[in-house]
Protein backbone atom coordinates (compact mmCIF):
# COMPACT_ATOMS: atom_id res chain seq x y z
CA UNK A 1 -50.69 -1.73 31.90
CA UNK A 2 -52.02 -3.45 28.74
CA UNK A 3 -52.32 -1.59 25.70
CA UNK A 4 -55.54 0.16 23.79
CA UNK A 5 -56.69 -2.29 21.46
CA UNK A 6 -55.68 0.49 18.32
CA UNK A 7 -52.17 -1.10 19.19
CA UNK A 8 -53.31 -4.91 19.50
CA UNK A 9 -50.55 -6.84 17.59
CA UNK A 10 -50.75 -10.45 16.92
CA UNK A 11 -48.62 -12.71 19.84
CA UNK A 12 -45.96 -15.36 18.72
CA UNK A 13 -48.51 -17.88 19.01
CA UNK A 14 -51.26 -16.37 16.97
CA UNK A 15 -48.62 -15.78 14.15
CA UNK A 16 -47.15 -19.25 14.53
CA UNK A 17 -50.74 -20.26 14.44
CA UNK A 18 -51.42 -18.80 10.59
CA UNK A 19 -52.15 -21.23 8.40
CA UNK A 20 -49.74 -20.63 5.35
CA UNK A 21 -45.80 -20.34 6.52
CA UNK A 22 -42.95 -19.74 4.65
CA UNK A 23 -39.09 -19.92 5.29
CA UNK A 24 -35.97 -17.60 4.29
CA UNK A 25 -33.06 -16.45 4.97
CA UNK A 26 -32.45 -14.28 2.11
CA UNK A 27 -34.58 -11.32 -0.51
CA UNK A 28 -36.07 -10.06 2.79
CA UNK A 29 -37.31 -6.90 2.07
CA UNK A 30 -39.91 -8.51 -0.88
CA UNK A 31 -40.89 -11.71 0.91
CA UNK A 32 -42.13 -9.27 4.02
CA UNK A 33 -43.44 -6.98 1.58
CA UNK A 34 -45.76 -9.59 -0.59
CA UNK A 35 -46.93 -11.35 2.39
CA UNK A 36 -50.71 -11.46 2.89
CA UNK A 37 -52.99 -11.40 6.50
CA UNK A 38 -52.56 -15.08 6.79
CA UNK A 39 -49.12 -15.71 5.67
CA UNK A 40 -46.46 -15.83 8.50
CA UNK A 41 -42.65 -15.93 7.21
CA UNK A 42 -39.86 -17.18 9.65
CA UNK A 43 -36.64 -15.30 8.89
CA UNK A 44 -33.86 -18.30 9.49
CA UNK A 45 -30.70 -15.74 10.00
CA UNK A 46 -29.71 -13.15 12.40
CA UNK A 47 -30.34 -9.66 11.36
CA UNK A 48 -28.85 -8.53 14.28
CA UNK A 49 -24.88 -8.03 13.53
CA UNK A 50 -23.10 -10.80 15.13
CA UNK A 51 -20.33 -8.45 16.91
CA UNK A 52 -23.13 -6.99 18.67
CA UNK A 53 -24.20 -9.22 22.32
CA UNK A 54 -27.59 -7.95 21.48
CA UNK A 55 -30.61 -5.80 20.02
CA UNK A 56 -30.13 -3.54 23.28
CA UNK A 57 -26.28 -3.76 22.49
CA UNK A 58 -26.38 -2.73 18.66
CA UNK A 59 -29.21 0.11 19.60
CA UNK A 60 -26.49 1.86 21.45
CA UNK A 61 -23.59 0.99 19.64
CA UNK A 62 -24.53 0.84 16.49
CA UNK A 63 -24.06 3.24 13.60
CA UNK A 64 -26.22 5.98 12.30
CA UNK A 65 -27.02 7.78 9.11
CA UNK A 66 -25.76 11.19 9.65
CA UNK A 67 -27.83 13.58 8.18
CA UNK A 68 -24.53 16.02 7.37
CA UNK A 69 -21.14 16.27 8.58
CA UNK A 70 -20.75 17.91 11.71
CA UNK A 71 -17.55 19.89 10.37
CA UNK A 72 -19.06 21.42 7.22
CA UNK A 73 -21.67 23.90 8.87
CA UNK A 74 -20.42 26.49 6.25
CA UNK A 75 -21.67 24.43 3.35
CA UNK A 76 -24.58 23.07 5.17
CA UNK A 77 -25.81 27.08 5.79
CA UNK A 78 -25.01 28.44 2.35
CA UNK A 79 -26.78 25.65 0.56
CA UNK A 80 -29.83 26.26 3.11
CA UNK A 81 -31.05 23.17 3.04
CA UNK A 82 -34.44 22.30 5.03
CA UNK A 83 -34.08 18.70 6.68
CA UNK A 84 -36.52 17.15 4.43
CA UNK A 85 -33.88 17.43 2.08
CA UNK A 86 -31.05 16.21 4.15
CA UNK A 87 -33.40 13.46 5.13
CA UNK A 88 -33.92 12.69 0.98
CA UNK A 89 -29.97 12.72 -0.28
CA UNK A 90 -29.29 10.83 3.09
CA UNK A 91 -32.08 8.17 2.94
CA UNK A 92 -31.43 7.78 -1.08
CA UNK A 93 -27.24 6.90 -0.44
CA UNK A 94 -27.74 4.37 2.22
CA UNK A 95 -25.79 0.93 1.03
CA UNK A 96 -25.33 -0.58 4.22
CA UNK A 97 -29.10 -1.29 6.08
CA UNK A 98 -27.42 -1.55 9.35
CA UNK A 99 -28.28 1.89 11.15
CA UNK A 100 -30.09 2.57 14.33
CA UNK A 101 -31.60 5.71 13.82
CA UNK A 102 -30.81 8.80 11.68
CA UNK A 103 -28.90 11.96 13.35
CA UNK A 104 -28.16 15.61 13.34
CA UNK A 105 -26.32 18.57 15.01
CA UNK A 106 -27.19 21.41 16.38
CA UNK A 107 -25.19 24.52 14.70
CA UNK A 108 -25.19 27.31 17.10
CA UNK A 109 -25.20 27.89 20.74
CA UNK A 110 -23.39 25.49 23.25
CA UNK A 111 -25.57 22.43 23.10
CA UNK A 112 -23.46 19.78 21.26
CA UNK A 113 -25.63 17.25 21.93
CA UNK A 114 -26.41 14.94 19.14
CA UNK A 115 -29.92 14.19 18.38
CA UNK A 116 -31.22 10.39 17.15
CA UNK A 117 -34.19 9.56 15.66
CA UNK A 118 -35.05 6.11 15.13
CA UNK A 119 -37.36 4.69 12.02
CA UNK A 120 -39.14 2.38 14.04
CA UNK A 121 -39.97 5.66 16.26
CA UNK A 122 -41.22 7.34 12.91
CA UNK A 123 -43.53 4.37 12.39
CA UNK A 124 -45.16 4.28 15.92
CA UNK A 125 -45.38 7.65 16.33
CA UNK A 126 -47.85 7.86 13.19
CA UNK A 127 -49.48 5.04 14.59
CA UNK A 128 -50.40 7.29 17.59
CA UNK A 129 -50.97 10.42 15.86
CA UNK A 130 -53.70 8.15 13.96
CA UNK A 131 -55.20 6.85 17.23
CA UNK A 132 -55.47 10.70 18.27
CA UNK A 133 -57.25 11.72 15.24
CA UNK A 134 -59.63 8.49 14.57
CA UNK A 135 -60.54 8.47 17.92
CA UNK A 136 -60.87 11.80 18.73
CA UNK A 137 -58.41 11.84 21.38
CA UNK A 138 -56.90 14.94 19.76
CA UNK A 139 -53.85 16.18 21.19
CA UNK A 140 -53.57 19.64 23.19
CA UNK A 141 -51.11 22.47 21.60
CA UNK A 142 -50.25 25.45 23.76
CA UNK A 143 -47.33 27.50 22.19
CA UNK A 144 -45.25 30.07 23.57
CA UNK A 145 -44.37 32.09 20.31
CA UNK A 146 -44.67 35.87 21.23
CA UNK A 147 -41.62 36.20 22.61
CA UNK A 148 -38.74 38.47 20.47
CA UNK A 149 -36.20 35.92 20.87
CA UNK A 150 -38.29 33.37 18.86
CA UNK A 151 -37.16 34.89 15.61
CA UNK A 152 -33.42 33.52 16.36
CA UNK A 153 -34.12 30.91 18.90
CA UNK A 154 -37.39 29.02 18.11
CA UNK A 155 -40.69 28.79 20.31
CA UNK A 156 -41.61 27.12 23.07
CA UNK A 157 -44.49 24.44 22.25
CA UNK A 158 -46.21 22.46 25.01
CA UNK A 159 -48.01 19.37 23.58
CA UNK A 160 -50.08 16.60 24.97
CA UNK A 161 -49.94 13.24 23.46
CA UNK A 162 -51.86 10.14 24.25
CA UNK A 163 -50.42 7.33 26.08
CA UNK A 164 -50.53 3.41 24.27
CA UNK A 165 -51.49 2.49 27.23
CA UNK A 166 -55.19 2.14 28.81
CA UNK A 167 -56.31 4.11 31.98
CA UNK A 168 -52.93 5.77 31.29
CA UNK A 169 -52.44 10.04 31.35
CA UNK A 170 -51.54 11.92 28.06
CA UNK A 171 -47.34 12.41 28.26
CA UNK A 172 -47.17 16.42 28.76
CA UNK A 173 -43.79 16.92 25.75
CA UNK A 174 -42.15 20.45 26.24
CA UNK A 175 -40.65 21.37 22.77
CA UNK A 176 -38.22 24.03 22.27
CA UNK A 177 -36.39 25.53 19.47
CA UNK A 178 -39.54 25.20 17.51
CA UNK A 179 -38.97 27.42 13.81
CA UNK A 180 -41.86 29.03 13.55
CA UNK A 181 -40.66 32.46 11.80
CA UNK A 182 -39.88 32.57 8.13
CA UNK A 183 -35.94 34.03 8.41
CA UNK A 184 -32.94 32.75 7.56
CA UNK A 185 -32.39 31.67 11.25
CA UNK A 186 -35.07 28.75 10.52
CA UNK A 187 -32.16 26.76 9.23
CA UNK A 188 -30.44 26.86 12.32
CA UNK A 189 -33.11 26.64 14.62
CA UNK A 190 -34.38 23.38 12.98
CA UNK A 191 -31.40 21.39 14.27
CA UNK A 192 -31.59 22.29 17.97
CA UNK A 193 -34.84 20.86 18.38
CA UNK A 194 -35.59 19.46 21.81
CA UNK A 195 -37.94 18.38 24.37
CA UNK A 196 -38.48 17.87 28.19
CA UNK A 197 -40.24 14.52 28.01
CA UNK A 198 -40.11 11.50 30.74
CA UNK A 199 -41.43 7.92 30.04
CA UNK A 200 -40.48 4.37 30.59
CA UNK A 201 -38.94 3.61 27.20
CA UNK A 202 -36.87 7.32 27.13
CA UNK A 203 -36.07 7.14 30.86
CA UNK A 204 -33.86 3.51 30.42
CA UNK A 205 -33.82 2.03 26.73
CA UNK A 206 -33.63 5.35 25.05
CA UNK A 207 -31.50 7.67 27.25
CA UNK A 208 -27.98 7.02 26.16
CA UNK A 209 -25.95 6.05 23.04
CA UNK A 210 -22.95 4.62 24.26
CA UNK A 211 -19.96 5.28 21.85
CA UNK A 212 -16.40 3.07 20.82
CA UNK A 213 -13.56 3.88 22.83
CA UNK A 214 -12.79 5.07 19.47
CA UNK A 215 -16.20 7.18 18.52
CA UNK A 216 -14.93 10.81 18.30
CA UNK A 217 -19.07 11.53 19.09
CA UNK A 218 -19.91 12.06 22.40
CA UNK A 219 -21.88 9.63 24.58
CA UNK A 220 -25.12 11.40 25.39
CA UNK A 221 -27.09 11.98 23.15
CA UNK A 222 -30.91 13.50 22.41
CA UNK A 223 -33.38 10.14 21.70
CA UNK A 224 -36.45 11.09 20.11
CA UNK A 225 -39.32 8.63 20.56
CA UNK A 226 -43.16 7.88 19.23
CA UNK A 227 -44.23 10.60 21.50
CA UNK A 228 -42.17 12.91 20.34
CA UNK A 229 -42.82 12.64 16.64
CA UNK A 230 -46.91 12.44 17.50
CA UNK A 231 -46.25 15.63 19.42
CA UNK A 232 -44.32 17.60 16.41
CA UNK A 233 -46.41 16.96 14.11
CA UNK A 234 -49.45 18.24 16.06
CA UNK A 235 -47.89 21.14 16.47
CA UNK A 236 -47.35 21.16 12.33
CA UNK A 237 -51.11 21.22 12.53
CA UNK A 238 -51.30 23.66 14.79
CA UNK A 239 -49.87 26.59 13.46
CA UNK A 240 -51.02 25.30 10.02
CA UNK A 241 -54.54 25.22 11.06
CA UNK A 242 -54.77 28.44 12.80
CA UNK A 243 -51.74 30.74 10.99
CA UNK A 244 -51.54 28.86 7.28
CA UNK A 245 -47.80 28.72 8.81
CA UNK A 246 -45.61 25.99 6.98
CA UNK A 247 -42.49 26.51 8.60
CA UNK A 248 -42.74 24.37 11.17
CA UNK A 249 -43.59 21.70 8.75
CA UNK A 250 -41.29 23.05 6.24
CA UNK A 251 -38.05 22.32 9.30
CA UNK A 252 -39.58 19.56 10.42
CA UNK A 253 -36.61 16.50 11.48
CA UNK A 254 -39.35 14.11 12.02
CA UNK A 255 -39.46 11.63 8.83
CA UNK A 256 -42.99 10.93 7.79
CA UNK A 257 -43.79 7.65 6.75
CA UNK A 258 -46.19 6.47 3.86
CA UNK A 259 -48.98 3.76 4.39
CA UNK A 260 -46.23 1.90 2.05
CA UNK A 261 -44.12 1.81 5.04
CA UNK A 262 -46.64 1.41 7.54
CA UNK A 263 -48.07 -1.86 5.88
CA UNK A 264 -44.32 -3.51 5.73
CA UNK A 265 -43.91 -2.61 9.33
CA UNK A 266 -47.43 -3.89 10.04
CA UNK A 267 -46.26 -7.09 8.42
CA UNK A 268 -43.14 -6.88 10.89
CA UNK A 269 -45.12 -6.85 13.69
CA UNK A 270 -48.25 -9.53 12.87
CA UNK A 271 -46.59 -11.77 10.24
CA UNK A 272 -43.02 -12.05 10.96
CA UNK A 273 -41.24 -14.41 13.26
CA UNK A 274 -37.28 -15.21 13.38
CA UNK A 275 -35.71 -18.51 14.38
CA UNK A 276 -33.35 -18.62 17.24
CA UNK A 277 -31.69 -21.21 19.32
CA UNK A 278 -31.57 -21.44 22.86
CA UNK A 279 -29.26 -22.62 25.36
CA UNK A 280 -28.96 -25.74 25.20
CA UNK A 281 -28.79 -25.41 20.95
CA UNK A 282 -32.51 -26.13 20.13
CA UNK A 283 -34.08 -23.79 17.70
CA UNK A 284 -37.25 -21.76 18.58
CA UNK A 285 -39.04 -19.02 17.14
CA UNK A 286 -39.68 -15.48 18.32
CA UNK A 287 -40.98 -12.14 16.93
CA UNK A 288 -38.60 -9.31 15.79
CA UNK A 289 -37.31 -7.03 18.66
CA UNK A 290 -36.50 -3.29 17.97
CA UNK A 291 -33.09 -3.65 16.54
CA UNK A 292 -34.29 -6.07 13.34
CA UNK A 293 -37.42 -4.17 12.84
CA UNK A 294 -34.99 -0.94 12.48
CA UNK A 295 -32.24 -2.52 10.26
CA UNK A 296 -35.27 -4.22 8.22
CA UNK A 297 -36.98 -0.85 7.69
CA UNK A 298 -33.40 0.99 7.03
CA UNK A 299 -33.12 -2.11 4.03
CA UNK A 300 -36.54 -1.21 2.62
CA UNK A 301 -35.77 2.33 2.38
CA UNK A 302 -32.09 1.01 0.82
CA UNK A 303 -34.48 -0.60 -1.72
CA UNK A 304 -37.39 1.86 -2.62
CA UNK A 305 -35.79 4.86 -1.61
CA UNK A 306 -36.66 7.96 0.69
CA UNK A 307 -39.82 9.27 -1.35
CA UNK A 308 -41.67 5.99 -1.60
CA UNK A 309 -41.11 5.31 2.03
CA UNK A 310 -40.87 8.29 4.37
CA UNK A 311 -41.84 11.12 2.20
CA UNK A 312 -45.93 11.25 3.22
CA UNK A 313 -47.95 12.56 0.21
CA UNK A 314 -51.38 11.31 1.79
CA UNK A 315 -52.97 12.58 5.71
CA UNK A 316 -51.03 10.35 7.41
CA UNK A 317 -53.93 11.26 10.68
CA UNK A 318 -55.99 8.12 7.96
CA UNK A 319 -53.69 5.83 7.66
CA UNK A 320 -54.75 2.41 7.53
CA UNK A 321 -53.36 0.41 10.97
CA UNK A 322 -54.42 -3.35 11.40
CA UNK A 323 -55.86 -4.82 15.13
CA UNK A 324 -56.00 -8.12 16.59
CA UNK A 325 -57.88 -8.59 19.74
């Protein structure tokens, strides 16, 4: 199905079609950065690793910023850290822009499973949490928070979220381990965060992280996606709106991006192409896939650091998103 028009980006051909082009291969992160509506710059290197086959390849192979080490839970509970925090010293030491998402643990109970969240998820999932809001497709909350066991195991949160695509149903997200109390548990609960959530891009791009023969890590993993990040942060507002709650807000995993990120990864997607060759050796031109629009956003946030990019000071429900028709 095609998508709403709130998502419209520009094809290959209207961005080849711009009338002022420039070329480069190097100083990335500013050249994307400065350029204007009807500039279109053609990256002429790979950004994609070349001992990966692929973007698909390198998204489940690659490595990840690791929000703490697995083996220090001791330190990680006595300095009671929220993840905002781990996100900040995390985002801030990144020298190598090569990542494929950021990750985390849980700390208690038997699930091991580790739990990914990509930047280029971050970025679309504000994009639909804006559609929701300035279009008044607002997104259903319905928690299950009563219970006694929420203190020390998180609530149950059932969100809707709006499909990208048109004529499509809202995705139904079933969040658990939800902090929602104000105990110490809330630092514990924050990193078992999970959801019951089925579409297309989770069901076969996003499902598994496949690991080295080497990778001490296991395979399957927990893959956040846009959805999923709408769908927390509604339920942020929720409990805001009706409690004057924070916690959920305060534990949140979900990295919030600025409008300074949003307009670089705007730029990724309408002004940006790469060159390529194909099989026979001839070069052509195509727009970024997932894997260089993550490594490209990991080397702005290299550059400008967590705060300026993914630490939202402004109501991210009005940020500014461009549409082509």
């Amino acid at each position: 199905m095609p998508e709403k028009s709130f998502f419209a980006e520009r094809s290959k051909q209207q961005i080849a079609k711009l009338p002022r082009i420039q070329y480069a291969s190097r100083d990335l992160v500013s050249r994307i950065q400065s350029l204007e509506e009807e500039d279109v710059l053609v990256i002429q290197r790979p950004i994609i690793p070349v001992s990966y086959r692929n973007a698909r390849h390198f998204m489940r192979h690659g490595d990840e910023a690791e929000l703490f080490d697995r083996w220090n839970i001791a330190d990680l509970l006595h300095e009671r850290r929220n993840p905002g925090q781990l996100r900040e010293a995390t985002f801030n030491a990144i020298t190598n822009p090569v990542r494929t998402a950021y990750s985390f643990y849980p700390v208690t109970g038997d699930d091991r499973m580790r739990r990914r969240i990509p930047l280029v998820e971050c970025l679309e999932g504000a994009w639909i949490y804006a559609y929701a809001h300035q279009t008044n497709n607002h997104m259903e909350v319905r928690p299950y928070a009563e219970a006694r066991s929420v203190a020390r195991e998180g609530a149950h949160v059932v969100v809707w979220v709006p499909s990208r695509q048109q004529k499509a149903d809202r995705y139904k997200i079933a969040f658990h381990s939800v902090p929602v109390k104000d105990n110490d548990a809330k630092y514990l609960i924050a990193h078992s965060i999970g959801s019951e959530h089925t579409c297309g891009d989770k069901t076969w791009n996003k499902n598994l992280k496949y690991g080295w023969k080497e990778d001490p890590h296991p395979s399957h993993t927990v893959n956040f996606d846009a959805h999923e990040w709408a769908g927390y942060r509604a339920i942020m507002d929720f409990f805001y709106s009706r409690d004057k709650n924070r916690i959920p807000a305060m534990m949140n995993h979900f990295a919030q991006p600025t409008q300074h990120a949003v307009d670089y990864y705007l730029n990724l997607c309408n002004n940006v192409l790469i060159e390529t060759s194909d099989k026979s050796g001839r070069k052509t031109v195509r727009k970024l896939n997932v894997g260089e629009k993550e490594i490209l956003l990991w080397a702005l946030v290299q550059r400008d650091g967590h705060d300026a990019t993914f630490w939202a000071t402004e109501k991210v429900r009005d940020y500014r998103w461009r549409q082509y028709p």
